[in-house]
Structure formats: C-alpha cells, structure tokens
Protein backbone atom coordinates (compact mmCIF):
# COMPACT_ATOMS: atom_id res chain seq x y z
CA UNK A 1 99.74 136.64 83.26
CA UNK A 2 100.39 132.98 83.49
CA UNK A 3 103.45 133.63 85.46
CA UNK A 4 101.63 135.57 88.11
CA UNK A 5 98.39 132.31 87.96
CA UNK A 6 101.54 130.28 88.31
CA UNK A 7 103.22 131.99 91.30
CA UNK A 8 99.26 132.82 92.55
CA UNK A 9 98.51 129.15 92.74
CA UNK A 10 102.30 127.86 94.53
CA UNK A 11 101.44 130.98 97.10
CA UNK A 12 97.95 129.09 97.64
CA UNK A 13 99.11 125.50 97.93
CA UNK A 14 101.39 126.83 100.08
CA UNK A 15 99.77 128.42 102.52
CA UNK A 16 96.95 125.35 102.94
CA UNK A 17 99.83 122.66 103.61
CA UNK A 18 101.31 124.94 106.32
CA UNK A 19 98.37 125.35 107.67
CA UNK A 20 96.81 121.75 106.85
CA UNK A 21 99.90 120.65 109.29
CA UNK A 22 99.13 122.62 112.31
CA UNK A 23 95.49 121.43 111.71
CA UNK A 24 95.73 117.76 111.08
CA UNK A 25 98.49 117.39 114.35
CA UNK A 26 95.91 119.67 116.57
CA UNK A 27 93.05 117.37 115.84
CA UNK A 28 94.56 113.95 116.33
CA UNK A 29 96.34 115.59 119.61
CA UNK A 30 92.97 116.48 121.09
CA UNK A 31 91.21 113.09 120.33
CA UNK A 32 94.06 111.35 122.07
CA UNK A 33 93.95 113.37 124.96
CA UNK A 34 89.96 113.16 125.13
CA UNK A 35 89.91 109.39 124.13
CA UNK A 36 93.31 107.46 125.13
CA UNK A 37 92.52 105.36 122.24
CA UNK A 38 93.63 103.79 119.08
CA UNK A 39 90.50 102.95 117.73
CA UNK A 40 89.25 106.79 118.64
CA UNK A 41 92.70 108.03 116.42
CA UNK A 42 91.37 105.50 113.25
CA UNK A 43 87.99 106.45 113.46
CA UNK A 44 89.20 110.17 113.11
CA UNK A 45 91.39 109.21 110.05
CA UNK A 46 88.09 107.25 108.71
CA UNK A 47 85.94 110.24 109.55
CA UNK A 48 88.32 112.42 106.91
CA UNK A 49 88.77 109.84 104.50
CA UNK A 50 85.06 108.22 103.92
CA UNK A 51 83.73 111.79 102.83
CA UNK A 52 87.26 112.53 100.70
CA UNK A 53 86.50 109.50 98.75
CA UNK A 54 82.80 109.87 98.36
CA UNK A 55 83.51 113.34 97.02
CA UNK A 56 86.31 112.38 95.04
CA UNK A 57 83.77 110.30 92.70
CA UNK A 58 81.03 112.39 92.75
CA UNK A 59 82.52 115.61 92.60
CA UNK A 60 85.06 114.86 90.20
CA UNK A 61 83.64 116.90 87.35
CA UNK A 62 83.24 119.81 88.85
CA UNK A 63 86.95 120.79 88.63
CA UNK A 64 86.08 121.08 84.63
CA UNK A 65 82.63 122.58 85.17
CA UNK A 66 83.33 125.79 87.10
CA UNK A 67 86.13 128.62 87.15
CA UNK A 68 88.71 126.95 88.93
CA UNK A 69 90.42 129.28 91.24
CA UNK A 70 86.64 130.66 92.49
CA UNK A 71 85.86 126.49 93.08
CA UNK A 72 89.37 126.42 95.13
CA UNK A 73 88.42 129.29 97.15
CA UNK A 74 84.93 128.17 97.97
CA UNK A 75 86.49 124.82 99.30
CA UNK A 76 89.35 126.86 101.42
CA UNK A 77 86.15 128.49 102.93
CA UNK A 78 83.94 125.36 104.09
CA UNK A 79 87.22 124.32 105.28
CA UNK A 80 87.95 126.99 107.35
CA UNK A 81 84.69 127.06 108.64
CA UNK A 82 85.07 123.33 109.55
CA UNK A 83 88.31 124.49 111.37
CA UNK A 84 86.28 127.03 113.36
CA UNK A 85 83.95 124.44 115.08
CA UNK A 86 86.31 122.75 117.10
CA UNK A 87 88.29 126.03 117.74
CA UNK A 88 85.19 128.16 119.02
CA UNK A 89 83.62 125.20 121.36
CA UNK A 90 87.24 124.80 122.50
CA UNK A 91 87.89 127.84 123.68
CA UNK A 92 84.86 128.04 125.46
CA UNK A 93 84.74 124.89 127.20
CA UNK A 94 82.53 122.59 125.33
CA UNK A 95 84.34 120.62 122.79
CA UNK A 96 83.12 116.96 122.36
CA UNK A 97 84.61 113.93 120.44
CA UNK A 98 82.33 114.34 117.71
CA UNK A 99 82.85 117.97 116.94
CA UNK A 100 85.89 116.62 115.84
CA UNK A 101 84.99 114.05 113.57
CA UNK A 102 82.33 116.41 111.85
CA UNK A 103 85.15 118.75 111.52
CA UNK A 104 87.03 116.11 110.06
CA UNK A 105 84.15 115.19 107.76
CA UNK A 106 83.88 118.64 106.58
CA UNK A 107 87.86 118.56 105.84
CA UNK A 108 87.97 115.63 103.98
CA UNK A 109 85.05 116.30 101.78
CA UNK A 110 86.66 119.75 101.06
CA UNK A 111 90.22 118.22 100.57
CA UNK A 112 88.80 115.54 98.15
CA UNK A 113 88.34 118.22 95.05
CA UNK A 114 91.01 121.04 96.58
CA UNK A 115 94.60 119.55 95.16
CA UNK A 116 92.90 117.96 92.02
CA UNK A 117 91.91 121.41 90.70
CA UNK A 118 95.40 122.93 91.56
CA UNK A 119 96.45 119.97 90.04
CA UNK A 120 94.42 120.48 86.94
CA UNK A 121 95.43 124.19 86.86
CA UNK A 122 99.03 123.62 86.82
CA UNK A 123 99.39 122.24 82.78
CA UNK A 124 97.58 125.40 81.81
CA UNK A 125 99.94 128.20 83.44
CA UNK A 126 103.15 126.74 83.08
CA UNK A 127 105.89 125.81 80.12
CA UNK A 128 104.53 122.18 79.10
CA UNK A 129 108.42 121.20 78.49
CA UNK A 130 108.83 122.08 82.09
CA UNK A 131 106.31 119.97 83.88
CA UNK A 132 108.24 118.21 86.05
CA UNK A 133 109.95 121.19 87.10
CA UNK A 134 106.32 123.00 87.56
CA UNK A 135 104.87 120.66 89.77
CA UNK A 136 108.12 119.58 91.62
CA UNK A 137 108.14 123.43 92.48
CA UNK A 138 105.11 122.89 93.53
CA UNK A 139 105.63 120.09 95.85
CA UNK A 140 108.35 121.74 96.93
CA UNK A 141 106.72 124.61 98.53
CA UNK A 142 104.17 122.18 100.11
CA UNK A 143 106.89 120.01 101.39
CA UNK A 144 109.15 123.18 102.56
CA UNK A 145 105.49 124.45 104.40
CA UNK A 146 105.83 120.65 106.00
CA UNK A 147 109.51 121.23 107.11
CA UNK A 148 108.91 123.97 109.20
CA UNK A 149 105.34 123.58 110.01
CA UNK A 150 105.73 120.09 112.59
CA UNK A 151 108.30 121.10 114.76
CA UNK A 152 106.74 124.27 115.03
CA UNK A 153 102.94 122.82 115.43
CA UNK A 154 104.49 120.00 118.33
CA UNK A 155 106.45 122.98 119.95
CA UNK A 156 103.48 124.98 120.28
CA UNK A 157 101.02 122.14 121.25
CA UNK A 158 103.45 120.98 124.19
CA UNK A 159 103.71 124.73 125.62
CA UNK A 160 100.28 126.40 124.65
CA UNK A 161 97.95 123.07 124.08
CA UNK A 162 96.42 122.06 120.60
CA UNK A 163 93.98 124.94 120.29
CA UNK A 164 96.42 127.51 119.55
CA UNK A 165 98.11 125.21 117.11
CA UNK A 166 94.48 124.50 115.27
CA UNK A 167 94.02 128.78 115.13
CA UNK A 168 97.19 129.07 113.13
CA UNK A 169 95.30 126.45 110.41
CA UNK A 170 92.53 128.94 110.33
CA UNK A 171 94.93 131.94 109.75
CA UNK A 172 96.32 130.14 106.88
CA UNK A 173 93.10 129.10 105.59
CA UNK A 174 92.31 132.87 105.35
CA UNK A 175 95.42 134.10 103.90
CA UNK A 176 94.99 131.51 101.22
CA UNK A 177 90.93 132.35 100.25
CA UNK A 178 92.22 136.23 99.89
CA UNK A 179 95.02 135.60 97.27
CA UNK A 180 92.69 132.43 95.41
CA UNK A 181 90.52 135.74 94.92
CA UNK A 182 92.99 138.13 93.38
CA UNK A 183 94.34 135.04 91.07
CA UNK A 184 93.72 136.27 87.76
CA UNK A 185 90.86 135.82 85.94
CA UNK A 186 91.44 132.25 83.95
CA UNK A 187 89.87 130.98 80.90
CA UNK A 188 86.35 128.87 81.84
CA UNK A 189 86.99 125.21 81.17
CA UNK A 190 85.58 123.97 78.39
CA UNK A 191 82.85 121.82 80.31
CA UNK A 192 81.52 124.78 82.25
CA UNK A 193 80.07 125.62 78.35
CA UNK A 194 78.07 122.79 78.12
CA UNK A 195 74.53 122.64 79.80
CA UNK A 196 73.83 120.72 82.44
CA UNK A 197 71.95 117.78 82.84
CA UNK A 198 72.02 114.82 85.10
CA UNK A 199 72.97 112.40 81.79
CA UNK A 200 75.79 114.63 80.59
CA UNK A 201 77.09 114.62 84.23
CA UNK A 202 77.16 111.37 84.97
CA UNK A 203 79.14 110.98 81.46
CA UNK A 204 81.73 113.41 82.71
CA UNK A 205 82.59 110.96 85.54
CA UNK A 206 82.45 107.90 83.25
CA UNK A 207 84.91 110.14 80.98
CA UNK A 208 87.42 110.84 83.93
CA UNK A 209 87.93 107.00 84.09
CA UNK A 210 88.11 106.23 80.51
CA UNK A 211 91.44 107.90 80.23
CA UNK A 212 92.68 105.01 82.73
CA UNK A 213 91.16 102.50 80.48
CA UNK A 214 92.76 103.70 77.37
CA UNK A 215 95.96 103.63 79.73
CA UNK A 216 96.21 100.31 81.64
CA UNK A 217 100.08 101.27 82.68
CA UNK A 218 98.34 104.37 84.20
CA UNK A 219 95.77 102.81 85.99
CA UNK A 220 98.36 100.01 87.25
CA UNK A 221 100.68 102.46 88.70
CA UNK A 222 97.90 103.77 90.28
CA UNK A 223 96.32 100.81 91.87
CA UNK A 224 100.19 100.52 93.18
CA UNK A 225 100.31 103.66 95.14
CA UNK A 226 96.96 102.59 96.38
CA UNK A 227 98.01 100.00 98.08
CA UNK A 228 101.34 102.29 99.19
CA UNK A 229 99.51 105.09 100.54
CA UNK A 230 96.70 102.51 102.63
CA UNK A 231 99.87 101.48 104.25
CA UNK A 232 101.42 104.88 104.79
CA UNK A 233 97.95 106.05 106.44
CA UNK A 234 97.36 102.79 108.67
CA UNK A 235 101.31 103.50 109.67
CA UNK A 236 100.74 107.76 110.21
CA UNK A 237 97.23 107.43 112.16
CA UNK A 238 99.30 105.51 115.01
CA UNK A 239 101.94 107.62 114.88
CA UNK A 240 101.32 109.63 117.59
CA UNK A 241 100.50 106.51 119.99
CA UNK A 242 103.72 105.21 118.46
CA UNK A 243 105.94 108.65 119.47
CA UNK A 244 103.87 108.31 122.93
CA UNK A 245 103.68 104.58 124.16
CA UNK A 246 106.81 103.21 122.23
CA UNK A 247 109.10 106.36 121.92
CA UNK A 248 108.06 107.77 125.13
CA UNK A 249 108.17 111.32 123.54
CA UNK A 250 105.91 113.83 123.92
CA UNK A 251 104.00 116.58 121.18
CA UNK A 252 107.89 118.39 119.67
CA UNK A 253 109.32 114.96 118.97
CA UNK A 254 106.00 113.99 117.14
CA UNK A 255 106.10 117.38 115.05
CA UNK A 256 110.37 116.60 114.97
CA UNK A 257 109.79 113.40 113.19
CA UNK A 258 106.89 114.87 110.38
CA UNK A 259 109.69 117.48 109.57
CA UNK A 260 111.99 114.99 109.21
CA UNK A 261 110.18 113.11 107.00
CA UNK A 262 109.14 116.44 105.08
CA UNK A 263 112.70 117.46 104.96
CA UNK A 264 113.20 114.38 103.11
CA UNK A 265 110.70 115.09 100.87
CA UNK A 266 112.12 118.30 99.98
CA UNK A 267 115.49 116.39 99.39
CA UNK A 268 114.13 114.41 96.83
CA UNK A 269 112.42 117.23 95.47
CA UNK A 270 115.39 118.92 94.54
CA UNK A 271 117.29 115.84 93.49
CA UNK A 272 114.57 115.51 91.09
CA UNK A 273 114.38 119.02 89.94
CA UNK A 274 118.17 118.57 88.93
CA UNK A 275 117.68 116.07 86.83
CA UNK A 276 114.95 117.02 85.15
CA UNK A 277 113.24 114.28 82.28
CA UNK A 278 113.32 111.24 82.91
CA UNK A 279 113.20 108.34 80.89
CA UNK A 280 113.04 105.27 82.53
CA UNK A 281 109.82 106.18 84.43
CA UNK A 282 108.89 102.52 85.40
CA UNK A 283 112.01 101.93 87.15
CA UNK A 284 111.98 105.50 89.33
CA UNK A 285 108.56 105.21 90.16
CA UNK A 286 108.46 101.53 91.68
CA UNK A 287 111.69 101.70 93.66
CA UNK A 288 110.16 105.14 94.97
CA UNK A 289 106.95 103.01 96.42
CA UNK A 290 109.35 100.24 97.22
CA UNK A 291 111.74 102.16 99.08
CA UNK A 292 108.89 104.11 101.08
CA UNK A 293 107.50 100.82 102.35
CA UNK A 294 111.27 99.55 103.29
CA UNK A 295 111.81 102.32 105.40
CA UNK A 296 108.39 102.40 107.13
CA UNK A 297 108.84 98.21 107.89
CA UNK A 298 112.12 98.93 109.41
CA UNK A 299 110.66 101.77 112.09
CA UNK A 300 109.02 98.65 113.81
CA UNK A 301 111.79 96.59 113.80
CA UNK A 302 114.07 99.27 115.22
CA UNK A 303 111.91 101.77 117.43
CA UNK A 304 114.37 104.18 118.30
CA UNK A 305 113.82 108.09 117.90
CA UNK A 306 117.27 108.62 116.19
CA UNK A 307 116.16 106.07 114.08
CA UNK A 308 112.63 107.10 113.25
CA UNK A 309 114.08 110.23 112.63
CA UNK A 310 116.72 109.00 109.85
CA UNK A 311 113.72 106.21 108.23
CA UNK A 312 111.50 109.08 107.87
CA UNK A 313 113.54 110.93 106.31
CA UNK A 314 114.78 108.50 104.02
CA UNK A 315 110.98 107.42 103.24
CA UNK A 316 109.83 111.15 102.65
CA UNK A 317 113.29 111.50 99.80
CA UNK A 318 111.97 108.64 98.04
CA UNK A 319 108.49 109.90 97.83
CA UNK A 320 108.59 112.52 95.17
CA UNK A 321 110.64 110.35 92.35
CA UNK A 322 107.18 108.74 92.30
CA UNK A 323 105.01 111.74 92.45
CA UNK A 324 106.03 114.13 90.23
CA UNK A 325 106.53 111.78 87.71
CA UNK A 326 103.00 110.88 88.43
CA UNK A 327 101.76 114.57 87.62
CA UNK A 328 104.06 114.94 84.89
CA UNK A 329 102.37 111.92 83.46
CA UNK A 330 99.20 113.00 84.02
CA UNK A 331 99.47 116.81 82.84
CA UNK A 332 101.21 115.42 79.20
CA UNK A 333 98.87 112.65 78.42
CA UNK A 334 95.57 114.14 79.61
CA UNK A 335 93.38 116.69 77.41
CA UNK A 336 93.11 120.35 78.94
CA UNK A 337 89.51 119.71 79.13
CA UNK A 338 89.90 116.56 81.18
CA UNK A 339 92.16 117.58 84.09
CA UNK A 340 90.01 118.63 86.44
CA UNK A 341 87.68 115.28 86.44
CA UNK A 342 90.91 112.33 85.54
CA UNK A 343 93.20 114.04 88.34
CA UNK A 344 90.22 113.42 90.57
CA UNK A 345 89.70 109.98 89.70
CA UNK A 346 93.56 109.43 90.02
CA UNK A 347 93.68 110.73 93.54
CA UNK A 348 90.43 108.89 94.04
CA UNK A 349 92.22 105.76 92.71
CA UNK A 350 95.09 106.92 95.12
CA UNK A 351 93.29 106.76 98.11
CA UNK A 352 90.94 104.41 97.93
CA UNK A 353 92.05 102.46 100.01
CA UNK A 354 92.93 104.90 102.97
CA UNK A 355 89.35 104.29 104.98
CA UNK A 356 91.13 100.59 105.04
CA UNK A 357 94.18 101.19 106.47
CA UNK A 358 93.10 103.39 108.99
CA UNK A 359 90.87 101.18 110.02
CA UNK A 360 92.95 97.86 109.64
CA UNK A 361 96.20 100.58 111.10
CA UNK A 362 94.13 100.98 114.47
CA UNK A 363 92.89 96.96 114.66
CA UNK A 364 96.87 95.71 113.97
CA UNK A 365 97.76 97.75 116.55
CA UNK A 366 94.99 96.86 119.22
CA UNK A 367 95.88 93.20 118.53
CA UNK A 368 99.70 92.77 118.32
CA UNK A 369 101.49 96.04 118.81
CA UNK A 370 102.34 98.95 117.48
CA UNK A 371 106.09 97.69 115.77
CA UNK A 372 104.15 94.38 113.95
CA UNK A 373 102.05 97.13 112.84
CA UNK A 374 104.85 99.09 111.07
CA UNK A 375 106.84 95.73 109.89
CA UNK A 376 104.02 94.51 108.35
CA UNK A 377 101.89 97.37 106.52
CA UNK A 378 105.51 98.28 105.52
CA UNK A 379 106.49 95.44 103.66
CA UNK A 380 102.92 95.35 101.99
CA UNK A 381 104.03 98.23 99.17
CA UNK A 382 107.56 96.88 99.05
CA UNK A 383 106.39 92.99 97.97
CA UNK A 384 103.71 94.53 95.72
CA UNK A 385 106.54 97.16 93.88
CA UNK A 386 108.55 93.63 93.18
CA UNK A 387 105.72 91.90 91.75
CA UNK A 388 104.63 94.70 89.41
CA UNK A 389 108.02 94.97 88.03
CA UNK A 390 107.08 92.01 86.05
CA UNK A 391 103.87 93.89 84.43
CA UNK A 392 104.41 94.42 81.20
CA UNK A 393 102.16 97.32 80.39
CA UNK A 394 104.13 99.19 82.29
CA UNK A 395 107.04 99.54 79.36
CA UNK A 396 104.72 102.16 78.02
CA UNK A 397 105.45 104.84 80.96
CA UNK A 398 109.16 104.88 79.50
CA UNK A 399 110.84 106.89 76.87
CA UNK A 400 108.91 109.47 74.44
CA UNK A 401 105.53 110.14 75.31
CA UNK A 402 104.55 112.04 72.49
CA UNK A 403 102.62 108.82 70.65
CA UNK A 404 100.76 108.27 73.48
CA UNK A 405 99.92 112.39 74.26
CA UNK A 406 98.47 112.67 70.52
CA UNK A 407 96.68 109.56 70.86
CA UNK A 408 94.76 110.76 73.62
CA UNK A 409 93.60 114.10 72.27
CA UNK A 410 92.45 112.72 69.26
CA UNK A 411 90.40 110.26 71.07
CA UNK A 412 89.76 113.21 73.34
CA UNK A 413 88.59 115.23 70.13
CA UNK A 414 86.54 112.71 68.49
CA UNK A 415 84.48 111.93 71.84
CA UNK A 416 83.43 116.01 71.38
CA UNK A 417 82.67 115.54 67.89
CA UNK A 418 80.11 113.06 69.21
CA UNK A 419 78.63 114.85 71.50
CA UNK A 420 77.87 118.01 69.79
C-alpha cells in the first residue's frame, strides 16, 4: 500500500512538472509576443508569485487539515481550469494581456499549497532511512519531466505557436487529477480531527513557524535560498528576452537551454542518489547556492549560446545537493502532524522574495542591460553563501540528527498535551 501511495504520488508530480513546463514557456511566449516588453514579462512573474505567497501563509494549514491527495487533486483542478482561460479565448480569437495574468494568478495561488502537500506526503509512504533517496527520486522524475519537456515545448511553439504548447499543460493537468483520485485512501492527518475555529487556525500557522524558531540553522538556510531563488527568478523571467535580443535565438533554443539546465539537474540528482547520507550538510548545501549563483553571474559576462548552454547546466547539477538535503532535513526533524503547514512556511520562506526579483529582474534590465542583469543578481547568492559560512548555528545541520529529531517531537507532543 505505501509502495503503490509512493509510486501514485512520483506518477503525479510527474505529470504536473511536464506539463507545468509546456505551460509556464506558452504563457511568457504569448505576453512577449502581445507586449514586446520586459516590464510586461515581470509583471507576469509578479502576477504568479504575489498570490503563491499570499497563499503560502494563509493556506499553510490546510495541508494538515484535509485528506491530502483529495486537497492535491482539487488544486490540479482550479489549475487546469486556470489553464483553460487563456487556451479557449485563444483559440477563438480574443485573448487579452490580462487573461493571462489572471491565469497566472489562479496558477500561483494553486501552486503555493500543491508541492508542500506532496512534500508533506512523502515522510509518510516511504522508508524514513531512505529519505534522501525518496525525495531525490522524486526530484528526479520532475527534473527528467523538465529534460524532455523544453526542447519539446520551444519546438512546438516555433512550428505550431504557443497555444498548442499551453493544451499539452492541460492534458497533463488531467492525467494527473485522474490518478490523485485512485491514490489510495491515506490516513486523515491528525489536524483534520480537531474542530475548527478561527483561534485554533490561526495557531496552526503560528505552529508551522515555531519549528523554524526552535531551529535557527533551519530558518538560516532558508533565508539563504531566499535570497538564491529571488535571484534565479529576476535571472529566468528575462530569459526569454535574453535568448531573443542577446542570443538572437528563437522559441527551440529557449526550450534547448531549460533542458539543459534540467539535464543538469538530473545529473546532480543521481550523483546525489549515489551517495546517499550525508554528513557534512552545511558544507554541500552552501557551495550548492554558491555555485548556482557563479554560474548564473558568468552567463552575462559571456553571452554565448554554447555557453549558456554549458552554465545552465552546470547551475541546474548543483541545485539538488541543496534541495534534497533540504527535504531530507525537513521530513526527519519535523512531526508527521506538522508537515503539511512547516513545508509550507519553508517554501513560503523560500520564495519570499520572488515578487522582488521579478520585479527588480525586469527594472535591471530596462536600465542597464540584460548581461549586468545576470552578473549582478548572480553574484548576490554567491557573496551571501560566503558570508554564512561563518554562521555558527549552522554546525547543527551536520552529523547525527537523531538529538535534534527527538527533541522536536517531544516538544511536538507536549504542545498537544496542552491543547487537549
């Protein structure tokens, strides 16, 4: 049974990044042919992120409230839905700017609680000796969807147009509601028990980001890859200008350069998944962020398409010897009952800064150029990785975790014990 969860869940998250790439490269295509404009591209990535943040906070309980698979599958479906907007007034003509953007909206706000309750899942169908395997596995499928999903999406926007390429994004939407519905049936979380009031709610989200304050290493690492992935979106939402005005490629080369990047990712994916546990966390994860920034810095100082192509790559390998440590981390030290609500706050943490860097991604640009852009966004994550090296709370990531794992069930424990 939790085998076939397991394998339910990777068929899921599978089938929503494939689709999620198609999707996200249709959309931005279309509001740079309708637009011309950088600040019309940030404004799109703002119009997904503002809601995915928003959510992210006041959502973030739900994930431990109600059965999570049947949650999962009601977000696929607003989704889709959203997806269907811009697809239907396309086809017939009357697609506007701001079908887009409330598509977007919809996306983001649907996105915000979709990979925190897969995330939350994962610790309770899998081996917990095996967590970094589980959700490398599982980042592995996601990144192998992103592999073959660019090149294919930028082929099939340059021949057919970006319509076609957002109906494949609704076809994978629908594959994945059908098998989140014949997942089988999983134990309610232990919150979903508990009536609800708007006082006991409210005290699930203050719960969510007590873990981080019992954790400062946790909540440090966090604020890192904050800053890392505001400069990763400011450097992705011009990426298309950058493949257009600066690369003078067209749609293939754009989806060419994601799967290189994703390729990379599912390099370091299996690099990781051969070693297996890993002690010296601290180390792995900040050269991962630092690396990532290096790579991205150096696209604007050499913008070159064999180049981009090799940098990408390079950036996307380094990527997951911070992430799946990450959800490792998380899925040991936080209490079954807590998953759903911390793993929100951590991606909430995550992102919070992504409205930011789309927006300050799309100023940078206006003003000085598209490589100044890169060079210095890039360099942002790697000067921050350098300085945090020097925190010392973040000792505590390394070695045996199994102090820290009991301390935070009983602390988990006696919290319930108070509110019964």
């Amino acid at each position: 049974m939790l085998k076939r969860s397991y394998y339910g869940l990777l068929a899921t998250v599978t089938l929503s990044s494939f689709g999620d790439v198609f999707g996200l490269l249709a959309m931005e295509w279309l509001v740079y042919e309708i637009t011309a404009s950088k600040m019309a591209m940030g404004a799109m990535a703002l119009s997904f992120s503002i809601p995915e943040v928003v959510i992210r906070l006041l959502g973030s309980p739900l994930s431990d409230r109600l059965h999570r698979g049947r949650f999962m599958a009601v977000l696929a479906s607003v989704r889709l839905l959203a997806l269907l907007l811009p697809l239907t007034l396309g086809l017939v003509g009357h697609l506007q700017l701001w079908h887009l953007f409330l598509a977007a909206g919809l996306s983001g706000a649907c996105s915000a609680l979709f990979m925190p309750t897969a995330m939350a899942i994962i610790p309770g169908v899998s081996d917990e000796r095996k967590l970094v395997r589980a959700f490398a596995v599982i980042d592995g499928c996601r990144n192998a969807a992103a592999l073959l999903g660019p090149a294919l999406a930028g082929a099939l926007t340059a021949i057919a147009g970006a319509l076609p390429t957002l109906g494949i994004n609704a076809v994978c939407y629908t594959a994945a509601i059908v098998t989140l519905l014949y997942l089988p049936t999983m134990q309610k979380p232990v919150a979903a028990k508990s009536s609800f009031s708007i006082k006991a709610y409210l005290r699930d989200i203050h719960e969510g980001f007590s873990f981080y304050r019992s954790f400062p290493a946790m909540l440090s690492i966090m604020g890192m890859v904050s800053i890392s992935n505001m400069s990763s979106v400011a450097i992705w939402t011009m990426m298309i200008p950058f493949v257009r005005e600066v690369l003078n490629r067209d749609a293939a080369a754009m989806g060419t350069l994601t799967t290189a990047s994703a390729c990379g990712t599912l390099i370091g994916l299996l690099v990781i998944s051969w070693m297996g546990e890993i002690k010296r966390r601290r180390t792995v994860m900040l050269c991962s962020l630092a690396a990532i920034g290096l790579f991205n810095a150096l696209l604007g100082v050499f913008p070159s398409y064999p180049f981009a192509l090799v940098a990408l790559c390079a950036a996307g390998a380094a990527g997951p010897f911070f992430s799946s440590l990450s959800s490792s981390l998380h899925g040991t030290l936080v209490p079954g009952p807590l998953q759903g609500r911390v793993n929100s706050i951590r991606f909430l943490i995550g992102g919070g800064l992504q409205p930011v860097g789309a927006f300050a991604g799309a100023a940078v640009a206006e003003l000085y150029g598209l490589p100044f852009l890169f060079l210095s966004l890039g360099l942002l994550p790697l000067l921050c990785s350098a300085a945090a090296a020097f925190l010392p709370n973040l000792k505590n990531l390394d070695g045996d975790l199994s102090a820290l794992r009991n301390r935070t069930q009983f602390n988990s424990y006696n919290k319930e014990i108070k509110t019964l």
